[in-house]
PDB file of N, CA and C in Angstrom:
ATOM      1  N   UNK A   1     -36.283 -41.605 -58.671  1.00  0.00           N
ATOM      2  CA  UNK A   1     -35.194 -41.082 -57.872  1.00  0.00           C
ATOM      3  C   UNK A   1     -35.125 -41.877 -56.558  1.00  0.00           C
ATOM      4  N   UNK A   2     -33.927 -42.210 -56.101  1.00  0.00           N
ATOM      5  CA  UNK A   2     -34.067 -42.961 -55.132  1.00  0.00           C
ATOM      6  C   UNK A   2     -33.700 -42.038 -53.753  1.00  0.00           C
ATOM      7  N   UNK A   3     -34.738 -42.353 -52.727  1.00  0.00           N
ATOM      8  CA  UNK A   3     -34.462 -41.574 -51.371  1.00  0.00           C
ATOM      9  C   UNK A   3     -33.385 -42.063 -50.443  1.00  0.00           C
ATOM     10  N   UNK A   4     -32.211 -41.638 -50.580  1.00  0.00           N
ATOM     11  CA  UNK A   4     -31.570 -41.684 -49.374  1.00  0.00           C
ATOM     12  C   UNK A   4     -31.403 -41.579 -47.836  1.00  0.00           C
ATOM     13  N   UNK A   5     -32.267 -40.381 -47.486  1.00  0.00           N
ATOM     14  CA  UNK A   5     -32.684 -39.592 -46.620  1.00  0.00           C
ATOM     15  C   UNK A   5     -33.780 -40.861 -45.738  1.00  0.00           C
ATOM     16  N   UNK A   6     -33.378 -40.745 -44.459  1.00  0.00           N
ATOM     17  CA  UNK A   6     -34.434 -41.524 -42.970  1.00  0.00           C
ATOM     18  C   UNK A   6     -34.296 -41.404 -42.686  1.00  0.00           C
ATOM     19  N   UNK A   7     -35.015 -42.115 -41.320  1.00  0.00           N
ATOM     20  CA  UNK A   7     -34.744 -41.388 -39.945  1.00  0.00           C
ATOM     21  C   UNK A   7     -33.241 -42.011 -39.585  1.00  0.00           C
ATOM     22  N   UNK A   8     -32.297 -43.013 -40.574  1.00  0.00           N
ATOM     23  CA  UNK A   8     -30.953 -42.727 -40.399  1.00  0.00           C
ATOM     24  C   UNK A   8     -30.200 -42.070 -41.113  1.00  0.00           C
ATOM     25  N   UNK A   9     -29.976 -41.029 -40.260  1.00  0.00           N
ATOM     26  CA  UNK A   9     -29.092 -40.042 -41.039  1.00  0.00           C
ATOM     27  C   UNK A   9     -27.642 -39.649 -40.190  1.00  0.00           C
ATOM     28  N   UNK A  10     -26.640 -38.879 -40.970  1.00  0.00           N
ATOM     29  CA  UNK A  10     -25.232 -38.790 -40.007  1.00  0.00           C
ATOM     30  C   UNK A  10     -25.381 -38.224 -39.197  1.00  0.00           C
ATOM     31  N   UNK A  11     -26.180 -37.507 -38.984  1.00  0.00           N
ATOM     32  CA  UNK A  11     -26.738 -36.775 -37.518  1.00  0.00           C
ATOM     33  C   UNK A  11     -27.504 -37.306 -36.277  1.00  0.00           C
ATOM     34  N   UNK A  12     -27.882 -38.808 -36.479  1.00  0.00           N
ATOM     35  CA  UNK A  12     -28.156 -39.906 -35.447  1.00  0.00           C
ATOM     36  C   UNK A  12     -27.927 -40.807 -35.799  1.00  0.00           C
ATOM     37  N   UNK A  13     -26.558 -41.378 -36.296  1.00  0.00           N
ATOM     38  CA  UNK A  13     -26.394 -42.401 -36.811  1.00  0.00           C
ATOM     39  C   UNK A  13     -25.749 -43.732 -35.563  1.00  0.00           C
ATOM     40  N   UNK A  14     -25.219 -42.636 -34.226  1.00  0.00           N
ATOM     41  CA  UNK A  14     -24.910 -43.642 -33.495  1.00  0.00           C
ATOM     42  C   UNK A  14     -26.137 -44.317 -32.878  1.00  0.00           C
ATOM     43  N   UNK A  15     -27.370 -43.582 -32.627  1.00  0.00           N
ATOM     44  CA  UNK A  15     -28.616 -44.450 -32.377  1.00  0.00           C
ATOM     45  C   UNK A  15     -28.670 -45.777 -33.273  1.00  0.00           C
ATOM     46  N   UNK A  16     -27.884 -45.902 -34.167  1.00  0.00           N
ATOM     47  CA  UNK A  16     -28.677 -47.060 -35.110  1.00  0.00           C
ATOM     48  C   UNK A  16     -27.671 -48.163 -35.082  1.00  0.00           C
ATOM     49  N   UNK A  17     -26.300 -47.719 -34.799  1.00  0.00           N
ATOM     50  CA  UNK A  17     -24.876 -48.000 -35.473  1.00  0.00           C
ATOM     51  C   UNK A  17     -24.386 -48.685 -33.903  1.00  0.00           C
ATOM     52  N   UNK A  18     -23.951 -49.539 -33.693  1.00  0.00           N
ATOM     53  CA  UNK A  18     -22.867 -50.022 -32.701  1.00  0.00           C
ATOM     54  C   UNK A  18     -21.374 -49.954 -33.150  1.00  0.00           C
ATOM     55  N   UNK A  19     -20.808 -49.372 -33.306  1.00  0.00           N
ATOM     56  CA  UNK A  19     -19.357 -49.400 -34.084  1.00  0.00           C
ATOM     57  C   UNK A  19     -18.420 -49.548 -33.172  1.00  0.00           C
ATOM     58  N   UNK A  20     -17.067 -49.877 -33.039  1.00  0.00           N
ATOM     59  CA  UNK A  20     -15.926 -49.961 -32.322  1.00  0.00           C
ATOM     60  C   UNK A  20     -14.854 -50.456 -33.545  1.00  0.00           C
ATOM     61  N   UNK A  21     -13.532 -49.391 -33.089  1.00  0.00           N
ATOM     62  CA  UNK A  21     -12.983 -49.513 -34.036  1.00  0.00           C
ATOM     63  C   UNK A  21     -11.784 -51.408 -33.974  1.00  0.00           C
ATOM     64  N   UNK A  22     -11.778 -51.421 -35.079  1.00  0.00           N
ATOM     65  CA  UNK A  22     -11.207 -53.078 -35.833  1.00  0.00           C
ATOM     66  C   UNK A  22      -9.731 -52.926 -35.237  1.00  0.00           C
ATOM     67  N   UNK A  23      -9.171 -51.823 -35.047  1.00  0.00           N
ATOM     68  CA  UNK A  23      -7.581 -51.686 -34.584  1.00  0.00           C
ATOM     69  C   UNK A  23      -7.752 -51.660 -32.733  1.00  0.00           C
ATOM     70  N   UNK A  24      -7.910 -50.839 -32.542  1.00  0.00           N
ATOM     71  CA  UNK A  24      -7.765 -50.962 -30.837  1.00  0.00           C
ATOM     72  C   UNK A  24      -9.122 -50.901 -29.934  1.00  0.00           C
ATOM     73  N   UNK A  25     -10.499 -51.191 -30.556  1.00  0.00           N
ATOM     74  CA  UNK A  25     -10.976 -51.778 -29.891  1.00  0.00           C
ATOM     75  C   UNK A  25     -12.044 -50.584 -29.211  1.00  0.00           C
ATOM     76  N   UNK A  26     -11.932 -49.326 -29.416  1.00  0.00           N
ATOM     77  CA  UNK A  26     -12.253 -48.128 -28.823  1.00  0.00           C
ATOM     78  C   UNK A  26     -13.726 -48.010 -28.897  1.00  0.00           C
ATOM     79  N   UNK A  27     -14.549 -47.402 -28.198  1.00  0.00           N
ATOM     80  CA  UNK A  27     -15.997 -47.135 -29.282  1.00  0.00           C
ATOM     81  C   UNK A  27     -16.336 -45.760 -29.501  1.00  0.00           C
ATOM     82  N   UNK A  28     -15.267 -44.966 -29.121  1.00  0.00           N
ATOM     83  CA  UNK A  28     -14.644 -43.583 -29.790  1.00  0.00           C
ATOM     84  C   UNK A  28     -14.669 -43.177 -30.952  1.00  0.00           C
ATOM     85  N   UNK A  29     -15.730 -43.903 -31.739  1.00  0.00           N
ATOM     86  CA  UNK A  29     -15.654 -43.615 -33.180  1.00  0.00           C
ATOM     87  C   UNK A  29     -16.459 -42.452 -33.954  1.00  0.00           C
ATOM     88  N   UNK A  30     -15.464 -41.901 -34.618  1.00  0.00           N
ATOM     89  CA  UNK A  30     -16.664 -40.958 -36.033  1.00  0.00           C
ATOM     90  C   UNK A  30     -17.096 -41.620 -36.627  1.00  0.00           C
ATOM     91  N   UNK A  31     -18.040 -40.878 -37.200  1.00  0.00           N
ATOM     92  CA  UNK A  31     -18.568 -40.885 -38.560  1.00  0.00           C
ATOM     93  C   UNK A  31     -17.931 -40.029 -39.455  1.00  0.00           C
ATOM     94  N   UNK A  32     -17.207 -40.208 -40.838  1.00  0.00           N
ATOM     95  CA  UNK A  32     -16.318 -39.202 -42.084  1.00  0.00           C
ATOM     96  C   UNK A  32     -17.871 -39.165 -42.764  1.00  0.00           C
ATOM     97  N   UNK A  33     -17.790 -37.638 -42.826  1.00  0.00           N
ATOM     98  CA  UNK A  33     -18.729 -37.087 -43.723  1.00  0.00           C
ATOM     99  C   UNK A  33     -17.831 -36.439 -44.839  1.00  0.00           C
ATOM    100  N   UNK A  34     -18.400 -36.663 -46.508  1.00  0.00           N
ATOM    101  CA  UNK A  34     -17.472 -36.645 -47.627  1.00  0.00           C
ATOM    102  C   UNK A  34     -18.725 -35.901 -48.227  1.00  0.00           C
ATOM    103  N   UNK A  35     -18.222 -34.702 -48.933  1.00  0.00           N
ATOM    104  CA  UNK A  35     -19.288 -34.230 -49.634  1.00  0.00           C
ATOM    105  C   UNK A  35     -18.899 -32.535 -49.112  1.00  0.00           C
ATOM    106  N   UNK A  36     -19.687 -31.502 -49.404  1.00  0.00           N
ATOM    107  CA  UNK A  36     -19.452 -30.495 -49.107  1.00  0.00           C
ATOM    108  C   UNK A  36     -20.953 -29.974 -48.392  1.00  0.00           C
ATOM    109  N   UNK A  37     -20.914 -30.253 -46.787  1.00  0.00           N
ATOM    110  CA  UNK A  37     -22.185 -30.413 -45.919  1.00  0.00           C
ATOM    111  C   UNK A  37     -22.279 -28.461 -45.984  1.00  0.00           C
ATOM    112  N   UNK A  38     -23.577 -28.494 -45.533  1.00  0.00           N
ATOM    113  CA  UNK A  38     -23.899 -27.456 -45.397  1.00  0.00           C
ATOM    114  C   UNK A  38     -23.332 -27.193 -44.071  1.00  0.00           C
ATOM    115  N   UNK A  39     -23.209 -25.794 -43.339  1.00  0.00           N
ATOM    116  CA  UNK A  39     -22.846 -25.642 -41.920  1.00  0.00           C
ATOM    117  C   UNK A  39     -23.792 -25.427 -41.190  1.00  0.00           C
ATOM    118  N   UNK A  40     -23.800 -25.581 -40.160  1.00  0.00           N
ATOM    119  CA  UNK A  40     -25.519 -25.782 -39.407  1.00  0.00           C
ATOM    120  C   UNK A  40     -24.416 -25.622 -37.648  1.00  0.00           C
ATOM    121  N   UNK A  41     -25.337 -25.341 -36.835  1.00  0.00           N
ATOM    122  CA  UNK A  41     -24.924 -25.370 -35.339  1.00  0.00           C
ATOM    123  C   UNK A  41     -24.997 -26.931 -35.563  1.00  0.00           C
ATOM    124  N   UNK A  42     -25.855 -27.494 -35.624  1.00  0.00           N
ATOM    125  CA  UNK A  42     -26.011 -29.021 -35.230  1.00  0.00           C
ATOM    126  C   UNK A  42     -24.367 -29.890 -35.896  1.00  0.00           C
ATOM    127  N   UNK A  43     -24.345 -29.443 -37.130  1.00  0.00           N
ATOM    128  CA  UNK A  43     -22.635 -29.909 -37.308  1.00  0.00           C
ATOM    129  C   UNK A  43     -21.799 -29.272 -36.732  1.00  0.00           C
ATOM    130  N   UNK A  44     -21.375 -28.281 -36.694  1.00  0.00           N
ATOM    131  CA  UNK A  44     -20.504 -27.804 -35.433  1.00  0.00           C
ATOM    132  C   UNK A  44     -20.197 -28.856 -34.594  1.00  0.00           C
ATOM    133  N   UNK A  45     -21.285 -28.869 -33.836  1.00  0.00           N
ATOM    134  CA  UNK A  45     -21.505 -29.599 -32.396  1.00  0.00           C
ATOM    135  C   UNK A  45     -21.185 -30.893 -32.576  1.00  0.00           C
ATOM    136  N   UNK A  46     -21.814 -31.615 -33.670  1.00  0.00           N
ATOM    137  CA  UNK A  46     -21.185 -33.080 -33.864  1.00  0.00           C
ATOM    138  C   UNK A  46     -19.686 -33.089 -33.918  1.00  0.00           C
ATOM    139  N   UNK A  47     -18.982 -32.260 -35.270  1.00  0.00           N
ATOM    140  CA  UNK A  47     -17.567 -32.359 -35.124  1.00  0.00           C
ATOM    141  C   UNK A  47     -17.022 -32.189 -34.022  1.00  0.00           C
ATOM    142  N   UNK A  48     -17.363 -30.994 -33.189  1.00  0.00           N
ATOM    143  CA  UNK A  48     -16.592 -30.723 -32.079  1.00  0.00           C
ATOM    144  C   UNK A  48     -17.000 -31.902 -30.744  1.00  0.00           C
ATOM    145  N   UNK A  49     -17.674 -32.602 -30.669  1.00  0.00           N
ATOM    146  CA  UNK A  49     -17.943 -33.330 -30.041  1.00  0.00           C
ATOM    147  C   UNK A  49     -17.206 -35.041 -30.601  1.00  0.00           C
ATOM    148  N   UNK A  50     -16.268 -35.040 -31.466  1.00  0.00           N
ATOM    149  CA  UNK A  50     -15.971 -36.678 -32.375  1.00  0.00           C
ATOM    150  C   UNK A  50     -17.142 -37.304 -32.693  1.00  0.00           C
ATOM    151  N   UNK A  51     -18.386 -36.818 -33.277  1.00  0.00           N
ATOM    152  CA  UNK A  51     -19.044 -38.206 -33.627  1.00  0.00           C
ATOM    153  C   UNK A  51     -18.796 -38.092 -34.929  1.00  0.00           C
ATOM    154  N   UNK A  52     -18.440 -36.490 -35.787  1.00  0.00           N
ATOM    155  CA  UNK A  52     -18.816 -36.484 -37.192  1.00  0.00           C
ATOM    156  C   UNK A  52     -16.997 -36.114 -38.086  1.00  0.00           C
ATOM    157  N   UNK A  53     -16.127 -36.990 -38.843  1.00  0.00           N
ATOM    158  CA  UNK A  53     -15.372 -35.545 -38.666  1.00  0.00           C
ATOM    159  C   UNK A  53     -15.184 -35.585 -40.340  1.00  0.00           C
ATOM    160  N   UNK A  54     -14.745 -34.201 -41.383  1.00  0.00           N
ATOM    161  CA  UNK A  54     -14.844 -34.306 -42.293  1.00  0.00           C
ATOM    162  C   UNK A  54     -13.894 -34.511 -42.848  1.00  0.00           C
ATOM    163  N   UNK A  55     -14.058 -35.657 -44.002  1.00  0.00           N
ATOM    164  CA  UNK A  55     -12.979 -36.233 -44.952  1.00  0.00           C
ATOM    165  C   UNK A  55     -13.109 -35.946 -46.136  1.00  0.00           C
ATOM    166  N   UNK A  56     -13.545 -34.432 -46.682  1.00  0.00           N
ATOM    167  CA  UNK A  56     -13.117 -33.947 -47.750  1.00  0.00           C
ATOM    168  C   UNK A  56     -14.520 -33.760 -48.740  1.00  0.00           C
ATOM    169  N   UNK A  57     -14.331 -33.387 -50.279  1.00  0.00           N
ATOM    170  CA  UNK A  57     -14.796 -32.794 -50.913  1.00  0.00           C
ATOM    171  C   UNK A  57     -15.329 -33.773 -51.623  1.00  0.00           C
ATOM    172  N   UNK A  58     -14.821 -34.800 -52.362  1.00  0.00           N
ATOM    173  CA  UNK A  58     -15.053 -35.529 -53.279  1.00  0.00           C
ATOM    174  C   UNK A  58     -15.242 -37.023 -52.611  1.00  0.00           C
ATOM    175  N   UNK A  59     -16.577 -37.260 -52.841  1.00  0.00           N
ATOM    176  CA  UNK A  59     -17.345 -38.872 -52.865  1.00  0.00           C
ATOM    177  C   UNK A  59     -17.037 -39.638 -53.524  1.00  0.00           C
ATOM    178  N   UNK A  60     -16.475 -40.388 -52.788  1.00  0.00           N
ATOM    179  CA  UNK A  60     -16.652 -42.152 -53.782  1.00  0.00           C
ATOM    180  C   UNK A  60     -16.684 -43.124 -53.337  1.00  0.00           C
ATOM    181  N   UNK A  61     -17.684 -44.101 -53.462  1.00  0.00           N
ATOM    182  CA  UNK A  61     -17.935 -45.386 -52.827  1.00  0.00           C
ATOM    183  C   UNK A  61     -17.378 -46.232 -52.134  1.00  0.00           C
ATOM    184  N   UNK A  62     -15.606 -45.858 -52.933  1.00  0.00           N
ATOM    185  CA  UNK A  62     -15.320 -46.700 -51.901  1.00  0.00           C
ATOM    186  C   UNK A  62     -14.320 -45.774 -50.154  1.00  0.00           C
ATOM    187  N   UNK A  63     -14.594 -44.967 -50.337  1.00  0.00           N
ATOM    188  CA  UNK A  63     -13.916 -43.870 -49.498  1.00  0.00           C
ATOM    189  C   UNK A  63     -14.643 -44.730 -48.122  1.00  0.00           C
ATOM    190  N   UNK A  64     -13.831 -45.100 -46.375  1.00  0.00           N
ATOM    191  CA  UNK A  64     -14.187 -45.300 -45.510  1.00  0.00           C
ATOM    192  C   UNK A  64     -15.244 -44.599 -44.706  1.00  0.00           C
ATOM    193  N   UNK A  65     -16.094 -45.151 -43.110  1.00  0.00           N
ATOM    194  CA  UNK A  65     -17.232 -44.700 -43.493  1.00  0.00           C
ATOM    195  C   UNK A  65     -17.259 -44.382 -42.260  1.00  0.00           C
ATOM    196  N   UNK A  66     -16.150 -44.794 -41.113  1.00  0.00           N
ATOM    197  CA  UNK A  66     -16.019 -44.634 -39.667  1.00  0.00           C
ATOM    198  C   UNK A  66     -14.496 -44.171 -39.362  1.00  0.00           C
ATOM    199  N   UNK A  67     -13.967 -43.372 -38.449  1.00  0.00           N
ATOM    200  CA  UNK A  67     -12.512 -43.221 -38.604  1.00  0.00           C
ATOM    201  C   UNK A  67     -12.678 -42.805 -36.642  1.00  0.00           C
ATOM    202  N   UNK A  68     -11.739 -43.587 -35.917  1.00  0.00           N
ATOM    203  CA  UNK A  68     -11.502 -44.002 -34.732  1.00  0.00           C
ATOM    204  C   UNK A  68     -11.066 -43.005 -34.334  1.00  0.00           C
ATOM    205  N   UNK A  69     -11.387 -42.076 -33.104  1.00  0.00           N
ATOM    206  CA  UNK A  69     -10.942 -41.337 -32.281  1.00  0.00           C
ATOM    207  C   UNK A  69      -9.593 -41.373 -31.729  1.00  0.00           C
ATOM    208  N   UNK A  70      -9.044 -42.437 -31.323  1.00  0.00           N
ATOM    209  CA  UNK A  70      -8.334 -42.944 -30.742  1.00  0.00           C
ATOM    210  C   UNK A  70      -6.974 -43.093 -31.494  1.00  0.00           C
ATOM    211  N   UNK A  71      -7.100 -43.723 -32.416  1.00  0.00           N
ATOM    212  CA  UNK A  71      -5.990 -44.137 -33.327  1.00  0.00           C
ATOM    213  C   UNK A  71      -5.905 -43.741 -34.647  1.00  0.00           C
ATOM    214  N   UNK A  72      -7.034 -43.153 -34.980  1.00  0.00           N
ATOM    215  CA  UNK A  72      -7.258 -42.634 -36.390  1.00  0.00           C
ATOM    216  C   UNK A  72      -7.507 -43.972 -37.987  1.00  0.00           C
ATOM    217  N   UNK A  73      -7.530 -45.117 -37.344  1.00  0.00           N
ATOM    218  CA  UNK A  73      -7.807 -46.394 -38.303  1.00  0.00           C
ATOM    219  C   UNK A  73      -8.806 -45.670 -38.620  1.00  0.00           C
ATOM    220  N   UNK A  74      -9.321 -45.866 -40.506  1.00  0.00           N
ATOM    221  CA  UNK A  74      -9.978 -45.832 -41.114  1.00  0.00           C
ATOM    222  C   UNK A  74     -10.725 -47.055 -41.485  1.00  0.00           C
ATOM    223  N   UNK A  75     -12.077 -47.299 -41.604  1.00  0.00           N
ATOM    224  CA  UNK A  75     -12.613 -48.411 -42.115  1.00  0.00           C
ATOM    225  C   UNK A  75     -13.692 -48.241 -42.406  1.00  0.00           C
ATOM    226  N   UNK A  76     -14.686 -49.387 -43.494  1.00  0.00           N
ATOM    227  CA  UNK A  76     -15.419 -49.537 -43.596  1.00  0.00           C
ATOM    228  C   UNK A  76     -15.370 -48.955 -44.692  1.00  0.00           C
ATOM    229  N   UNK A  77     -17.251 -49.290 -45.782  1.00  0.00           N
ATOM    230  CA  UNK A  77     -17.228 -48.112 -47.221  1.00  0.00           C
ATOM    231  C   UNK A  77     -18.878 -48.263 -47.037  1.00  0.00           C
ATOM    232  N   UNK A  78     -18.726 -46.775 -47.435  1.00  0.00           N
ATOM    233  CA  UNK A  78     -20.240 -46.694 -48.112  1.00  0.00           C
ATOM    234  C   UNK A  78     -21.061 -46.952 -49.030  1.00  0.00           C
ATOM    235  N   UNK A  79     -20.746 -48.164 -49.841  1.00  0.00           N
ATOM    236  CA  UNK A  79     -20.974 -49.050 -50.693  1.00  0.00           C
ATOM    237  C   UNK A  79     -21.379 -50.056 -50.095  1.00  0.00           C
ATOM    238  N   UNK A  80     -21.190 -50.810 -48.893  1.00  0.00           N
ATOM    239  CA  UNK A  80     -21.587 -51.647 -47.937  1.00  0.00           C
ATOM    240  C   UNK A  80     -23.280 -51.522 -47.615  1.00  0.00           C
ATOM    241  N   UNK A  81     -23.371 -50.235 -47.321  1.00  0.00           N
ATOM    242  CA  UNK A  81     -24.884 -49.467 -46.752  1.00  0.00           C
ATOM    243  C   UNK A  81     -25.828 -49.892 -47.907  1.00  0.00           C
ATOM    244  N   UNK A  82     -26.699 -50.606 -48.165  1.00  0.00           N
ATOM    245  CA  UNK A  82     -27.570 -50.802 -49.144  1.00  0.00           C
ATOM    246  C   UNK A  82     -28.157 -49.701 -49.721  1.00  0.00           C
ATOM    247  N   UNK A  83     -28.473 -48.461 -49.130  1.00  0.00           N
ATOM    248  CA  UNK A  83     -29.219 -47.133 -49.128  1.00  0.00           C
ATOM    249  C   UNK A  83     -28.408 -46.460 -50.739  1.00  0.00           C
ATOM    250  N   UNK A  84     -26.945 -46.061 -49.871  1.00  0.00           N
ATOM    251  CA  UNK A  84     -26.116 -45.802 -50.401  1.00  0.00           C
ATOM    252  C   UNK A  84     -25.449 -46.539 -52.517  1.00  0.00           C
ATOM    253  N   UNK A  85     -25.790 -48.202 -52.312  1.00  0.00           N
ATOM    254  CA  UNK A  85     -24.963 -49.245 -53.085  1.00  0.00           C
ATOM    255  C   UNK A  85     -26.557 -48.439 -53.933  1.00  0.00           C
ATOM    256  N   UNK A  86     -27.491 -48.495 -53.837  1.00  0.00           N
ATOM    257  CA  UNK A  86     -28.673 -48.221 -55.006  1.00  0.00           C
ATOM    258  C   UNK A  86     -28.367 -46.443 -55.681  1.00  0.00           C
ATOM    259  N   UNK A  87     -28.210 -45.790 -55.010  1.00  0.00           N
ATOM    260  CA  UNK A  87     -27.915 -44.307 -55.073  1.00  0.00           C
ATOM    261  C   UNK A  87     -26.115 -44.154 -55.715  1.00  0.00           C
ATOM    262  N   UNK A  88     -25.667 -44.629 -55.560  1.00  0.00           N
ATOM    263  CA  UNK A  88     -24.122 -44.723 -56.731  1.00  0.00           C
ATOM    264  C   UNK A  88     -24.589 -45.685 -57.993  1.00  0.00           C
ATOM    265  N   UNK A  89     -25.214 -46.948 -57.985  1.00  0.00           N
ATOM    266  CA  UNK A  89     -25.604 -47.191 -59.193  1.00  0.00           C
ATOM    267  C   UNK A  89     -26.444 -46.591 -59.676  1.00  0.00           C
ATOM    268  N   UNK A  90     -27.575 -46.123 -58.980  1.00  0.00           N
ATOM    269  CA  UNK A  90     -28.310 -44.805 -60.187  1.00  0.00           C
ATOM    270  C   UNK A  90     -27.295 -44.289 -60.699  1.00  0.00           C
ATOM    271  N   UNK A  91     -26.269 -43.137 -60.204  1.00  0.00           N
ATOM    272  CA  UNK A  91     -25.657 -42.209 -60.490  1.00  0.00           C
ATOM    273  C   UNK A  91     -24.752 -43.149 -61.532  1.00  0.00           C
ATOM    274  N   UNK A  92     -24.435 -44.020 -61.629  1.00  0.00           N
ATOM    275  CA  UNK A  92     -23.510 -45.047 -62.644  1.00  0.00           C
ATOM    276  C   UNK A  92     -24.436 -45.157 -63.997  1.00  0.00           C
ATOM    277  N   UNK A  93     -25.222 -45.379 -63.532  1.00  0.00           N
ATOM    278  CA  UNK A  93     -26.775 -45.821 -64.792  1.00  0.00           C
ATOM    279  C   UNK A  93     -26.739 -43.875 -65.697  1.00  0.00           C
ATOM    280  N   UNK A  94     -27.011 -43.584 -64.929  1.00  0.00           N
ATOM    281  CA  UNK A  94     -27.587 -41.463 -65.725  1.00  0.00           C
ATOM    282  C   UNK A  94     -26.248 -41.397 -66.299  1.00  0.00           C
ATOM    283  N   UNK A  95     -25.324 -41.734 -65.614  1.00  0.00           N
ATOM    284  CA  UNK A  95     -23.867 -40.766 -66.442  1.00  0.00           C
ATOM    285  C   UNK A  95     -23.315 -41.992 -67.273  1.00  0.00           C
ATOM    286  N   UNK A  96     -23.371 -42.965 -67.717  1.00  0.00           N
ATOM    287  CA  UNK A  96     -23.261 -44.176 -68.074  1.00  0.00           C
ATOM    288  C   UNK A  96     -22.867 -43.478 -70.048  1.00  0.00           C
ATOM    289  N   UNK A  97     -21.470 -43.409 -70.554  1.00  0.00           N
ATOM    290  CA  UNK A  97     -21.057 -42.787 -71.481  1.00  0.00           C
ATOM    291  C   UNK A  97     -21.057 -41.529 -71.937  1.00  0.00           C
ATOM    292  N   UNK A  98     -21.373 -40.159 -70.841  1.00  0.00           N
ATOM    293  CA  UNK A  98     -21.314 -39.318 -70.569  1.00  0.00           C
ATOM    294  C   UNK A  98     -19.503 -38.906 -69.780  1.00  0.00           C
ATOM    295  N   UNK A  99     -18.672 -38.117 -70.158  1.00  0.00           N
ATOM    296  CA  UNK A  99     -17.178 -37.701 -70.072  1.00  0.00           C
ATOM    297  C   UNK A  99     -17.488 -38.022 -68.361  1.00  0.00           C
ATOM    298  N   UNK A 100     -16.084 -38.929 -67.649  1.00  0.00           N
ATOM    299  CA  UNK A 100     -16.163 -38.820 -66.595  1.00  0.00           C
ATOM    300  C   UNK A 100     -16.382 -37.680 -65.613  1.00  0.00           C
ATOM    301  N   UNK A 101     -16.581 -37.547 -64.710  1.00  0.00           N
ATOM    302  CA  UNK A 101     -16.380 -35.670 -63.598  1.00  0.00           C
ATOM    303  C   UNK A 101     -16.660 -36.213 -62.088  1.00  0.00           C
ATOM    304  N   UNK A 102     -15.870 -35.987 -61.559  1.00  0.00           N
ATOM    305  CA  UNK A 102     -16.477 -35.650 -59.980  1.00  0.00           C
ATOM    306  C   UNK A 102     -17.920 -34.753 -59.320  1.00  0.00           C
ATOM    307  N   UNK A 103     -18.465 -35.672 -58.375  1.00  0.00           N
ATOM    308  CA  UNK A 103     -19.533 -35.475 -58.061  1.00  0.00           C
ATOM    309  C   UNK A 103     -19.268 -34.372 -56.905  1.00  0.00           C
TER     310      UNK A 103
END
């Protein structure tokens, strides 16, 4: 099984991350969390603060991975993240001629 999980996670990801968005330049940027997160005070606080904001239910690799405060440009994929590119090909490898489905 491969570990996703370190000490980078979306909950300190600007410690690790220098981002500014590709359209106007801002460093106002989220992080889009995709998936159905648990609710915690600590997310609260991220969303309500712009570092985290959520882009929905359903994952897929190539879905963007930063979305700009400022202007709302979307960019980037989580297929890029090496962590990530090993953890969708597992999941490609197990379901590999098994009926498609959303994760």
């Amino acid at each position: 099984m491969v570990n996703i999980m370190s000490e980078k996670t979306i909950y300190n990801w600007r410690d690790f991350e220098d981002v500014g968005c590709p359209k106007c330049g801002t460093k106002n940027v989220a992080k889009i969390l995709f998936g159905k997160p648990i609710w915690c005070d600590e997310l609260k606080e991220k969303i309500d603060s712009g570092e985290i904001v959520l882009g929905g239910c359903i994952v897929d690799k190539e879905y963007p991975v930063y979305e700009c405060n400022q202007c709302q440009e979307r960019w980037g994929r989580q297929y890029d993240d090496e962590d990530f590119k090993r953890f969708y090909d597992m999941i490609e490898k197990n379901v590999a001629g098994q009926p498609t489905r959303q994760l």
